[in-house]
C-alpha atoms as a PDB file:
ATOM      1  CA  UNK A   1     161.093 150.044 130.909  1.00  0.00           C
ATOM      2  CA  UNK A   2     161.664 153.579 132.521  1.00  0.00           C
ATOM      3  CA  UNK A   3     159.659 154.193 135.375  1.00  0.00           C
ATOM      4  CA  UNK A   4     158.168 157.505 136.313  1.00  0.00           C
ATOM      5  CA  UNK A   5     158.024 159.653 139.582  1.00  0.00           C
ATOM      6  CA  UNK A   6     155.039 157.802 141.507  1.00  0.00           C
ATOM      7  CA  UNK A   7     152.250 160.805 142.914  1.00  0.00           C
ATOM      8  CA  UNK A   8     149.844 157.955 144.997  1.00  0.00           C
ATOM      9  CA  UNK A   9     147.402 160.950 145.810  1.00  0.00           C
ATOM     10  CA  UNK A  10     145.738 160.432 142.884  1.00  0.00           C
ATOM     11  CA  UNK A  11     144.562 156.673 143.594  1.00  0.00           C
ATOM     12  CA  UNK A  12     141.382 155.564 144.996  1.00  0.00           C
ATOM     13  CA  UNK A  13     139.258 152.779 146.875  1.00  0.00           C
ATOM     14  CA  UNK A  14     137.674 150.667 143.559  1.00  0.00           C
ATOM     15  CA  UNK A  15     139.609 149.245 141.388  1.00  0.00           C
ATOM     16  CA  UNK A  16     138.478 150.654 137.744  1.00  0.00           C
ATOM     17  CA  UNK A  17     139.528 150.097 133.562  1.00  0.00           C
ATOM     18  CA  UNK A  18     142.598 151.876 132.014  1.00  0.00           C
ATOM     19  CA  UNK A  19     141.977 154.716 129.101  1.00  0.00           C
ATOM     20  CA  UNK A  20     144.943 154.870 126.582  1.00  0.00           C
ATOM     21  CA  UNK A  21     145.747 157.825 124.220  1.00  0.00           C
ATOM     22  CA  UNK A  22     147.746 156.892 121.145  1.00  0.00           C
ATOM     23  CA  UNK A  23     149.868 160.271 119.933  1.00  0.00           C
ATOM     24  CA  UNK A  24     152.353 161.613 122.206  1.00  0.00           C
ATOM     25  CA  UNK A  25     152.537 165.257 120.802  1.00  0.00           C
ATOM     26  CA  UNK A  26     148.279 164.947 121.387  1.00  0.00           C
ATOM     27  CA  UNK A  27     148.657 163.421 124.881  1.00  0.00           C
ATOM     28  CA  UNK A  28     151.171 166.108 125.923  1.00  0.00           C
ATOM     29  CA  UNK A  29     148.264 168.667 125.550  1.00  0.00           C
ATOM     30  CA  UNK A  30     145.838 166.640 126.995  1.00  0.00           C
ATOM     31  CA  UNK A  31     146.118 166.507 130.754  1.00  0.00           C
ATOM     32  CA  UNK A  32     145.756 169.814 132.624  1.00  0.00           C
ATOM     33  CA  UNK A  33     144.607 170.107 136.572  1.00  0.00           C
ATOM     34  CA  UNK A  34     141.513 171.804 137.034  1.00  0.00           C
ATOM     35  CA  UNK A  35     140.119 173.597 140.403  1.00  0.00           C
ATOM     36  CA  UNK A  36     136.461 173.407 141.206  1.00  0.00           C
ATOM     37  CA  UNK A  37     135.628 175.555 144.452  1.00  0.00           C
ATOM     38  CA  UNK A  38     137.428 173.816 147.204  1.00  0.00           C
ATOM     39  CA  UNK A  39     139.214 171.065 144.702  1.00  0.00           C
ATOM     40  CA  UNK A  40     141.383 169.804 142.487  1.00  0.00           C
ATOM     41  CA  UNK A  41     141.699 167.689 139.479  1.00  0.00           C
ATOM     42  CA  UNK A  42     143.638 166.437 136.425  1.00  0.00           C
ATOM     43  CA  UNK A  43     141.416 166.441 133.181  1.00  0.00           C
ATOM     44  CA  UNK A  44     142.230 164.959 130.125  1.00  0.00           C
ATOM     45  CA  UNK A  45     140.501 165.319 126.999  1.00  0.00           C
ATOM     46  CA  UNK A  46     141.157 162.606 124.076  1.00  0.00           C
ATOM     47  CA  UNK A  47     139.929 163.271 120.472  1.00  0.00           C
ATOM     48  CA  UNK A  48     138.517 159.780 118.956  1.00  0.00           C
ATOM     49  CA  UNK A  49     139.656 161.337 115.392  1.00  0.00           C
ATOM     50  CA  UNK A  50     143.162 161.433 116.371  1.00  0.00           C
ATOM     51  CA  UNK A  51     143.421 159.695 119.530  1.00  0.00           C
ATOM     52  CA  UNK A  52     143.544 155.765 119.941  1.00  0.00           C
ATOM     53  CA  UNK A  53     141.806 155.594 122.869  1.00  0.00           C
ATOM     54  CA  UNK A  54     140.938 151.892 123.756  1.00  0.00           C
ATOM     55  CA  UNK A  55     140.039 149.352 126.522  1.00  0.00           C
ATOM     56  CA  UNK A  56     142.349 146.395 127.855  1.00  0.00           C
ATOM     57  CA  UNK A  57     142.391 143.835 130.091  1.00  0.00           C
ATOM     58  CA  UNK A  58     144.057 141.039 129.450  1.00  0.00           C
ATOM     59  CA  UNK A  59     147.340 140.322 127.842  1.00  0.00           C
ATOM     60  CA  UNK A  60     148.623 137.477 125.421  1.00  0.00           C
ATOM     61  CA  UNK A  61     148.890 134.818 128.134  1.00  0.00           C
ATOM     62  CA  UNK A  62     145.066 135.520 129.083  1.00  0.00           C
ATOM     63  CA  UNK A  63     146.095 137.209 132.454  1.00  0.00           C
ATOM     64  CA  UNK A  64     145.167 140.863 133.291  1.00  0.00           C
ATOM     65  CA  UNK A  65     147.825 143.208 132.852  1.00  0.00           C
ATOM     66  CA  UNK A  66     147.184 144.407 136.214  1.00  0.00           C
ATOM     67  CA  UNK A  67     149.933 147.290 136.088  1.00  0.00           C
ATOM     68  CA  UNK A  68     150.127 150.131 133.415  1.00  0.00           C
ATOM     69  CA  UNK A  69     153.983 148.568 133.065  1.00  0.00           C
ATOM     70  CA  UNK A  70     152.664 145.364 131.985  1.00  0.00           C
ATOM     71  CA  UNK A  71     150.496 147.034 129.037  1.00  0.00           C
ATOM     72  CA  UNK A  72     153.236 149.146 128.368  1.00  0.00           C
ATOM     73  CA  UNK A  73     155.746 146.757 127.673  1.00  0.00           C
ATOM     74  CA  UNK A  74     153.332 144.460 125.920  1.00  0.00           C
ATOM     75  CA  UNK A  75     152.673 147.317 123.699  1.00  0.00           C
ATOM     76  CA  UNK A  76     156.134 148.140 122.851  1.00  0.00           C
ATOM     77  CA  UNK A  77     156.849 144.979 122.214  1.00  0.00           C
ATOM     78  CA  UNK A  78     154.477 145.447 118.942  1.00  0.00           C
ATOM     79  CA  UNK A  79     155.746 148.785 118.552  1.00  0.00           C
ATOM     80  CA  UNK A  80     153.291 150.678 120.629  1.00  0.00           C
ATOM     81  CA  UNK A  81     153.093 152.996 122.919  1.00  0.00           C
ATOM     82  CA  UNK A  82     151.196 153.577 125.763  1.00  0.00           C
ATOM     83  CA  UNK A  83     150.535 157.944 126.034  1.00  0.00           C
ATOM     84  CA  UNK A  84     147.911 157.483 128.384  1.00  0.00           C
ATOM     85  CA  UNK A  85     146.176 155.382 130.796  1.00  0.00           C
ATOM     86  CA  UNK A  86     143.704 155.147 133.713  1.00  0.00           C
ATOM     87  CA  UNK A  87     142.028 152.350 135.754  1.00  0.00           C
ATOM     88  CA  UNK A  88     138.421 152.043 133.570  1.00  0.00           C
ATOM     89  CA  UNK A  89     135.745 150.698 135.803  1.00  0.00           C
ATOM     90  CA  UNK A  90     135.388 148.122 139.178  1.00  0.00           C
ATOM     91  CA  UNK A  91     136.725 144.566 138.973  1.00  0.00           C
ATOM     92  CA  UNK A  92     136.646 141.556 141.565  1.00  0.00           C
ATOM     93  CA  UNK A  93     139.671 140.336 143.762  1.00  0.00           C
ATOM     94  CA  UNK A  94     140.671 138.181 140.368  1.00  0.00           C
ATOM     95  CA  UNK A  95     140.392 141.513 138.672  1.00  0.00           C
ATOM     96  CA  UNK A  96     138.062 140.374 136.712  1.00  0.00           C
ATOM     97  CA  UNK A  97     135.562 143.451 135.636  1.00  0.00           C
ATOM     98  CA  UNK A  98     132.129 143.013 137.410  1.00  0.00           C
ATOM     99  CA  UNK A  99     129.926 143.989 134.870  1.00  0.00           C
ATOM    100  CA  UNK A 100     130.405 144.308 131.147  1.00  0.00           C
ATOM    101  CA  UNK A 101     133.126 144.699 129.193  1.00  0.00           C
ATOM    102  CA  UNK A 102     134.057 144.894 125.631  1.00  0.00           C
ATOM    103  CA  UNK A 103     137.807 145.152 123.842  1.00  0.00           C
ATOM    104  CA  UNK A 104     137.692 145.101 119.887  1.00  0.00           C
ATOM    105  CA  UNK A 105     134.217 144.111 119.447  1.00  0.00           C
ATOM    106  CA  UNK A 106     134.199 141.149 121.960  1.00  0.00           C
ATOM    107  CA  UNK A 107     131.987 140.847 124.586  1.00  0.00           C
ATOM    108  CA  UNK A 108     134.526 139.340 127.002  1.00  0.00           C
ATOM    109  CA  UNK A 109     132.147 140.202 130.166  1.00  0.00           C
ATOM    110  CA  UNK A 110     128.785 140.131 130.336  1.00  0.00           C
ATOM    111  CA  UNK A 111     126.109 142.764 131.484  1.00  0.00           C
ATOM    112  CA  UNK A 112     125.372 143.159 135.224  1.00  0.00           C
ATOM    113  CA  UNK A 113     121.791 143.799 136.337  1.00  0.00           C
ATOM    114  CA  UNK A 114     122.414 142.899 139.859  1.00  0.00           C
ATOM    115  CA  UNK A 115     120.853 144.713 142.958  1.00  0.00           C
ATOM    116  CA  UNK A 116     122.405 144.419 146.060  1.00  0.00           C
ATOM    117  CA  UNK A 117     120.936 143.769 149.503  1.00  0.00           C
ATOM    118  CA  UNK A 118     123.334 145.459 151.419  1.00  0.00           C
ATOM    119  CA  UNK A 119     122.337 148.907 152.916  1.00  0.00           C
ATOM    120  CA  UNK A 120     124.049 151.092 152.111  1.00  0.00           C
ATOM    121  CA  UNK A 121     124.737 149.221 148.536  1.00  0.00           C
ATOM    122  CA  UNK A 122     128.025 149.153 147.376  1.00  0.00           C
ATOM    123  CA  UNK A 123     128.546 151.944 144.878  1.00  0.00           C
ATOM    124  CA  UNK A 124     128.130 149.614 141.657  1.00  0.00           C
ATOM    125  CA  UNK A 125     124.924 148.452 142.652  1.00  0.00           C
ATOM    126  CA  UNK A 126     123.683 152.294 143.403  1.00  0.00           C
ATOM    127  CA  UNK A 127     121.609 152.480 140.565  1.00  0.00           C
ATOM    128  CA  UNK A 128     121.314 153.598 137.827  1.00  0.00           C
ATOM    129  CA  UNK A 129     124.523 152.693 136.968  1.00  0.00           C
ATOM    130  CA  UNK A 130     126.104 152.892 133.895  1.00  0.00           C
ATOM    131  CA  UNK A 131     128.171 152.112 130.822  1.00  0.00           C
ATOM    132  CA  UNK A 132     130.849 154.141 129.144  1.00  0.00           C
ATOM    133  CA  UNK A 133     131.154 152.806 125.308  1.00  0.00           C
ATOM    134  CA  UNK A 134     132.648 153.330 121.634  1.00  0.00           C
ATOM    135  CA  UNK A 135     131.072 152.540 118.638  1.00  0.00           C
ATOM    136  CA  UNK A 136     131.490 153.569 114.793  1.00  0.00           C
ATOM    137  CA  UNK A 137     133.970 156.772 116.254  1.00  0.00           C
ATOM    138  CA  UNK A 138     131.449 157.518 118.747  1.00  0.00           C
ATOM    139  CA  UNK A 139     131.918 157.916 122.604  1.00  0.00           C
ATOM    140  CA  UNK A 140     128.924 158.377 125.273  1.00  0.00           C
ATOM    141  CA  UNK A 141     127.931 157.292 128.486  1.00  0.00           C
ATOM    142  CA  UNK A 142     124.472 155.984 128.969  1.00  0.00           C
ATOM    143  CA  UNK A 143     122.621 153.997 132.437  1.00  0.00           C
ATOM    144  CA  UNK A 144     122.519 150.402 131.863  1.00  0.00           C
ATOM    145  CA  UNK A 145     119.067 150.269 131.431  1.00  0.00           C
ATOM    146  CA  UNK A 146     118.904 152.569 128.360  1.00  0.00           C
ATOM    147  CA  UNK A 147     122.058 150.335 126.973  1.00  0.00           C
ATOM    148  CA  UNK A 148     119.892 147.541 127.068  1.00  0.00           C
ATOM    149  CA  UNK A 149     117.261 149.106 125.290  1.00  0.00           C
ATOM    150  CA  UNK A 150     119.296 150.469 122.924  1.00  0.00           C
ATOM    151  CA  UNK A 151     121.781 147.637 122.586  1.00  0.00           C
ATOM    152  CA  UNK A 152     124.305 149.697 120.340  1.00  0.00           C
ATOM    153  CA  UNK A 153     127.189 147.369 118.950  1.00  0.00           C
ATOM    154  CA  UNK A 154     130.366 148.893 120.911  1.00  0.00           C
ATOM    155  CA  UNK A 155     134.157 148.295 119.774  1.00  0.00           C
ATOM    156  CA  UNK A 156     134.576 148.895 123.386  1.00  0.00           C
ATOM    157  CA  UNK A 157     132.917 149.258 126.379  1.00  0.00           C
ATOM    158  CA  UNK A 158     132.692 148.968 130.513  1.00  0.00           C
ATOM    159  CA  UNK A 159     130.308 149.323 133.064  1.00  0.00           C
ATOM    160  CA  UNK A 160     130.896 150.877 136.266  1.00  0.00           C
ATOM    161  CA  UNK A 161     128.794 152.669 138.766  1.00  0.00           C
ATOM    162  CA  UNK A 162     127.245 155.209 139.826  1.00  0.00           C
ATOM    163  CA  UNK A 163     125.933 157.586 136.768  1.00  0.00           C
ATOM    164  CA  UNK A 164     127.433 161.000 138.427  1.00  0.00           C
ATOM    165  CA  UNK A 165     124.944 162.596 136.211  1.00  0.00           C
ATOM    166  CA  UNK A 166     121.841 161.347 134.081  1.00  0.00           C
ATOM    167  CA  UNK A 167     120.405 163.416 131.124  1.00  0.00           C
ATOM    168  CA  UNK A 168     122.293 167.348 133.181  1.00  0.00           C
ATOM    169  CA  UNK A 169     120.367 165.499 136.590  1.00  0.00           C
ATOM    170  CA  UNK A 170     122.735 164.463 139.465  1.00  0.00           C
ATOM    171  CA  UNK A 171     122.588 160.930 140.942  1.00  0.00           C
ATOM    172  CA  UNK A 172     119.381 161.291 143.049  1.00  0.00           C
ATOM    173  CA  UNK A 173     121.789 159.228 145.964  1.00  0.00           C
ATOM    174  CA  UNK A 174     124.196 162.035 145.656  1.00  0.00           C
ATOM    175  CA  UNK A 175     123.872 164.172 149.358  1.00  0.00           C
ATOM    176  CA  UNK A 176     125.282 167.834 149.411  1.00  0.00           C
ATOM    177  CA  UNK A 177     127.588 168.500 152.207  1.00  0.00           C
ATOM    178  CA  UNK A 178     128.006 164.423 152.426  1.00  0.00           C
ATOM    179  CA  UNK A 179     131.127 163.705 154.714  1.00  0.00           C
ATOM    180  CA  UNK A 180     132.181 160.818 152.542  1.00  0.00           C
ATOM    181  CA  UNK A 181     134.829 162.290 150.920  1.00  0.00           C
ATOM    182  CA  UNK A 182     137.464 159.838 149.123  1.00  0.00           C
ATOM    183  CA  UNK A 183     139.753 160.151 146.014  1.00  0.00           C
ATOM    184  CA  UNK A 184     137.639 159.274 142.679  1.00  0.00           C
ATOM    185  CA  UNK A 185     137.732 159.376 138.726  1.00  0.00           C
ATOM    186  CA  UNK A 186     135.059 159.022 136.145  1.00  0.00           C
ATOM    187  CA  UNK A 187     134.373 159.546 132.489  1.00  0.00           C
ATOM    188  CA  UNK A 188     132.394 161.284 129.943  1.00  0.00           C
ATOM    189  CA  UNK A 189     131.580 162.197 126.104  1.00  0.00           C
ATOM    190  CA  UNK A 190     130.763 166.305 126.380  1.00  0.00           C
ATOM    191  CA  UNK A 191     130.112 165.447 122.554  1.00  0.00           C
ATOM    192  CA  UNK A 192     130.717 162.316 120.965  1.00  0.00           C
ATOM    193  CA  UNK A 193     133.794 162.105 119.376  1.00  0.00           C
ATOM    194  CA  UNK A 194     135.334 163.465 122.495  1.00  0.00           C
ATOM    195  CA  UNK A 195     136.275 161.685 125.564  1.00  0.00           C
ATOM    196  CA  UNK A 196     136.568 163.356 128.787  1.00  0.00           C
ATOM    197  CA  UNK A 197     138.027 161.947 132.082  1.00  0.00           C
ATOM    198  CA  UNK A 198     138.780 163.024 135.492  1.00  0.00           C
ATOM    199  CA  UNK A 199     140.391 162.009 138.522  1.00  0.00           C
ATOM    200  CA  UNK A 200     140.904 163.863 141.886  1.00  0.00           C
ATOM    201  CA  UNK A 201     143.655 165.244 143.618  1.00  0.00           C
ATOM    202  CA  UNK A 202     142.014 164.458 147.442  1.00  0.00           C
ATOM    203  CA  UNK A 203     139.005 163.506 148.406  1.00  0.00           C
ATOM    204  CA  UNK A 204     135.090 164.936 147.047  1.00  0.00           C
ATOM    205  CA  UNK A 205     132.171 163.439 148.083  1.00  0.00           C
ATOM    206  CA  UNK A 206     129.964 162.243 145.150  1.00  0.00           C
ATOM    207  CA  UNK A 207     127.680 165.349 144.958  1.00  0.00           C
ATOM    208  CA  UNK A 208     130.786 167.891 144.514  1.00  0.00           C
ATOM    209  CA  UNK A 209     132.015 165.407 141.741  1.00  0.00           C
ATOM    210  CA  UNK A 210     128.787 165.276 139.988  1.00  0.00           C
ATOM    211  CA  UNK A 211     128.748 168.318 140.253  1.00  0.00           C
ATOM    212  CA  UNK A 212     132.643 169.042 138.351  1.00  0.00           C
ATOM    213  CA  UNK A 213     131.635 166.726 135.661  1.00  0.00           C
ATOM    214  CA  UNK A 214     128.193 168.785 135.014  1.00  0.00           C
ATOM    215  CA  UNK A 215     128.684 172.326 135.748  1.00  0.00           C
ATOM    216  CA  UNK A 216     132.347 172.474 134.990  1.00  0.00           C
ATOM    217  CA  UNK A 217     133.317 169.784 132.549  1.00  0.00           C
ATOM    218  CA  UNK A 218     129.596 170.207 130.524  1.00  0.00           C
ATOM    219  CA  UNK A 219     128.481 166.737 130.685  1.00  0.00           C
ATOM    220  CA  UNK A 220     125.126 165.765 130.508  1.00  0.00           C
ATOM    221  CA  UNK A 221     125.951 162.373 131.790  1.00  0.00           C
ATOM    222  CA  UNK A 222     128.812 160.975 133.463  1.00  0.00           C
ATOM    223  CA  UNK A 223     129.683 157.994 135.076  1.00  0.00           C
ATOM    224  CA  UNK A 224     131.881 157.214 138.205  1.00  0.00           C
ATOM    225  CA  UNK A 225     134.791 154.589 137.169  1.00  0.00           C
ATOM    226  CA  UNK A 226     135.741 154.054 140.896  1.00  0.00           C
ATOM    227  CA  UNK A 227     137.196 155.697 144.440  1.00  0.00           C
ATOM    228  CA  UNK A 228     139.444 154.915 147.573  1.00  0.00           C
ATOM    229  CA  UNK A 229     142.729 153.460 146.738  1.00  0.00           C
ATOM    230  CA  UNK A 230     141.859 152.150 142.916  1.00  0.00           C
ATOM    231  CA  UNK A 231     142.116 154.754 140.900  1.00  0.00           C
ATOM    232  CA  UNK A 232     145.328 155.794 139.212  1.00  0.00           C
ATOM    233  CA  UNK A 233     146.595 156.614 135.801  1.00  0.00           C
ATOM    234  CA  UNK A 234     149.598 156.634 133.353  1.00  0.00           C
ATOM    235  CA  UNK A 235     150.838 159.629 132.263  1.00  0.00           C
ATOM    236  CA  UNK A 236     154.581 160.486 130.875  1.00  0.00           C
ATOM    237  CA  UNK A 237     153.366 164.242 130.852  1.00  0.00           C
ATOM    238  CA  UNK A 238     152.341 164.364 134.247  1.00  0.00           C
ATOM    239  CA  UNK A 239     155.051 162.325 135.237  1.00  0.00           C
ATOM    240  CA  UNK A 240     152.504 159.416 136.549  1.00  0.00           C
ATOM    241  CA  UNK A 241     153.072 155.724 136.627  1.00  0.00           C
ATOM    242  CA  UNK A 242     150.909 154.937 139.454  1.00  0.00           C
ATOM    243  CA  UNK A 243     150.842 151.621 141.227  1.00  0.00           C
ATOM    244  CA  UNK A 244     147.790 149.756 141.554  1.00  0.00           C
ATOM    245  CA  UNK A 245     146.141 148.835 144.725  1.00  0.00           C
ATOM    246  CA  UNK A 246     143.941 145.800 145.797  1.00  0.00           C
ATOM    247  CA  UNK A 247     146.556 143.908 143.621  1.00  0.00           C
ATOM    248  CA  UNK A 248     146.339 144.924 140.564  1.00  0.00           C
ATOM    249  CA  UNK A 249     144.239 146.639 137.920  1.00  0.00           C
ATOM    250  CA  UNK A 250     141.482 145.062 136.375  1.00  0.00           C
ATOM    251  CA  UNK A 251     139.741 146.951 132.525  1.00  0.00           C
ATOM    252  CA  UNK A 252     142.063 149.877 131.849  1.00  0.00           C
ATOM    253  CA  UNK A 253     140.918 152.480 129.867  1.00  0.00           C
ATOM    254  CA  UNK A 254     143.704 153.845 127.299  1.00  0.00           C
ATOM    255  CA  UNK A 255     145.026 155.971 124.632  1.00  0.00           C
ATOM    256  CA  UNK A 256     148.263 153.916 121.854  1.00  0.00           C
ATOM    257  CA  UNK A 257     149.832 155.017 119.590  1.00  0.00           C
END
């Protein structure tokens, strides 16, 4: 297939779920960079109502598609096509995902309720952490604990982590000023049948990008997807095919048409 100009200064360190959008002429309106005091960043918004936005993983031979080519071509191949797509949430060096994950309805990954021992804890385990989900036409992001509670039946789902921002309060782990800036991306539902995600252009620390997804985007909670060299998306309008690092690509979050 054609490939596209390849802009790696939008990846990042964890390697996240792709987000697809299904109508070109939508997609082509969806992506616009945004600045927020000292940064930048490419929003996109996707309408559930018109937009096909899904998760994958895996393709027909039960291997992870690992590159946004791979889904693209597998989609065209059934007369698809791939608008959009973004890295959707941490996986392991198999690129597995490491917590849950649902595609059509299936739980294909289970929840993770893990706490790590490790100080400082890998950003997962920095609880609460969270779960971005559809169900019934309806997008949100909730922390894991309230999605066990709740247990809503999701068409699709993943888990990632940290919540950026938990009922309009930042991650209480979240430092201002913090010198840990790296490249990052997350996700959010500013109402539910929109979807909202965001990935930077440089590095923020974790408070500033709270902060974006609360004060600027209007989300009441948001929820980090991952950081570093992982993140990257797909994006004919931007001109975007980016190439995965650690590998490959594990859950991608998308939009088909």
């Amino acid at each position: 297939m054609r490939h596209m100009t390849i802009d790696r200064t939008l990846l990042g360190t964890f390697l996240p779920i792709a987000f697809l959008a299904v109508s070109p002429a939508a997609a082509k309106a969806a992506c616009q960079r945004q600045s927020f005091e000292d940064s930048s960043y490419i929003v996109c918004d996707f309408h559930l109502a018109t937009d096909d936005l899904r998760t994958f993983w895996r393709g027909p031979d039960d291997r992870p598609y690992a590159t946004f080519d791979a889904l693209a071509d597998d989609l065209a191949a059934k007369d698809k096509t791939l608008v959009f797509a973004m890295n959707g949430g941490m996986y392991g060096d198999d690129l597995s995902p490491i917590g849950l994950y649902i595609e059509g309805s299936r739980e294909l990954h289970p929840v993770n309720t893990a706490t790590s021992t490790e100080r400082p804890a890998p950003n997962f385990y920095k609880k609460p952490n969270g779960v971005f989900l559809v169900a019934n036409g309806a997008a949100m992001v909730m922390t894991t604990e309230d999605f066990l509670k709740e247990a809503p039946s999701a068409d699709f789902a993943t888990q990632s982590g940290p919540m950026l921002v938990i009922d309009g309060a930042l991650h209480p782990a979240f430092i201002p000023g913090s010198d840990s800036v790296k490249e990052r991306n997350g996700i959010c539902a500013p109402v539910p049948d929109r979807v909202t995600v965001a990935i930077t252009e440089g590095g923020v620390n974790f408070h500033d990008f709270g902060r974006f997804f609360r004060d600027r985007l209007g989300c009441d909670n948001a929820l980090f997807l991952d950081g570093g060299s992982a993140p990257g998306i797909y994006s004919p309008e931007l001109g975007r095919d980016d190439p995965p690092a650690h590998g490959g690509y594990g859950p991608i979050i998308a939009v088909v048409e």
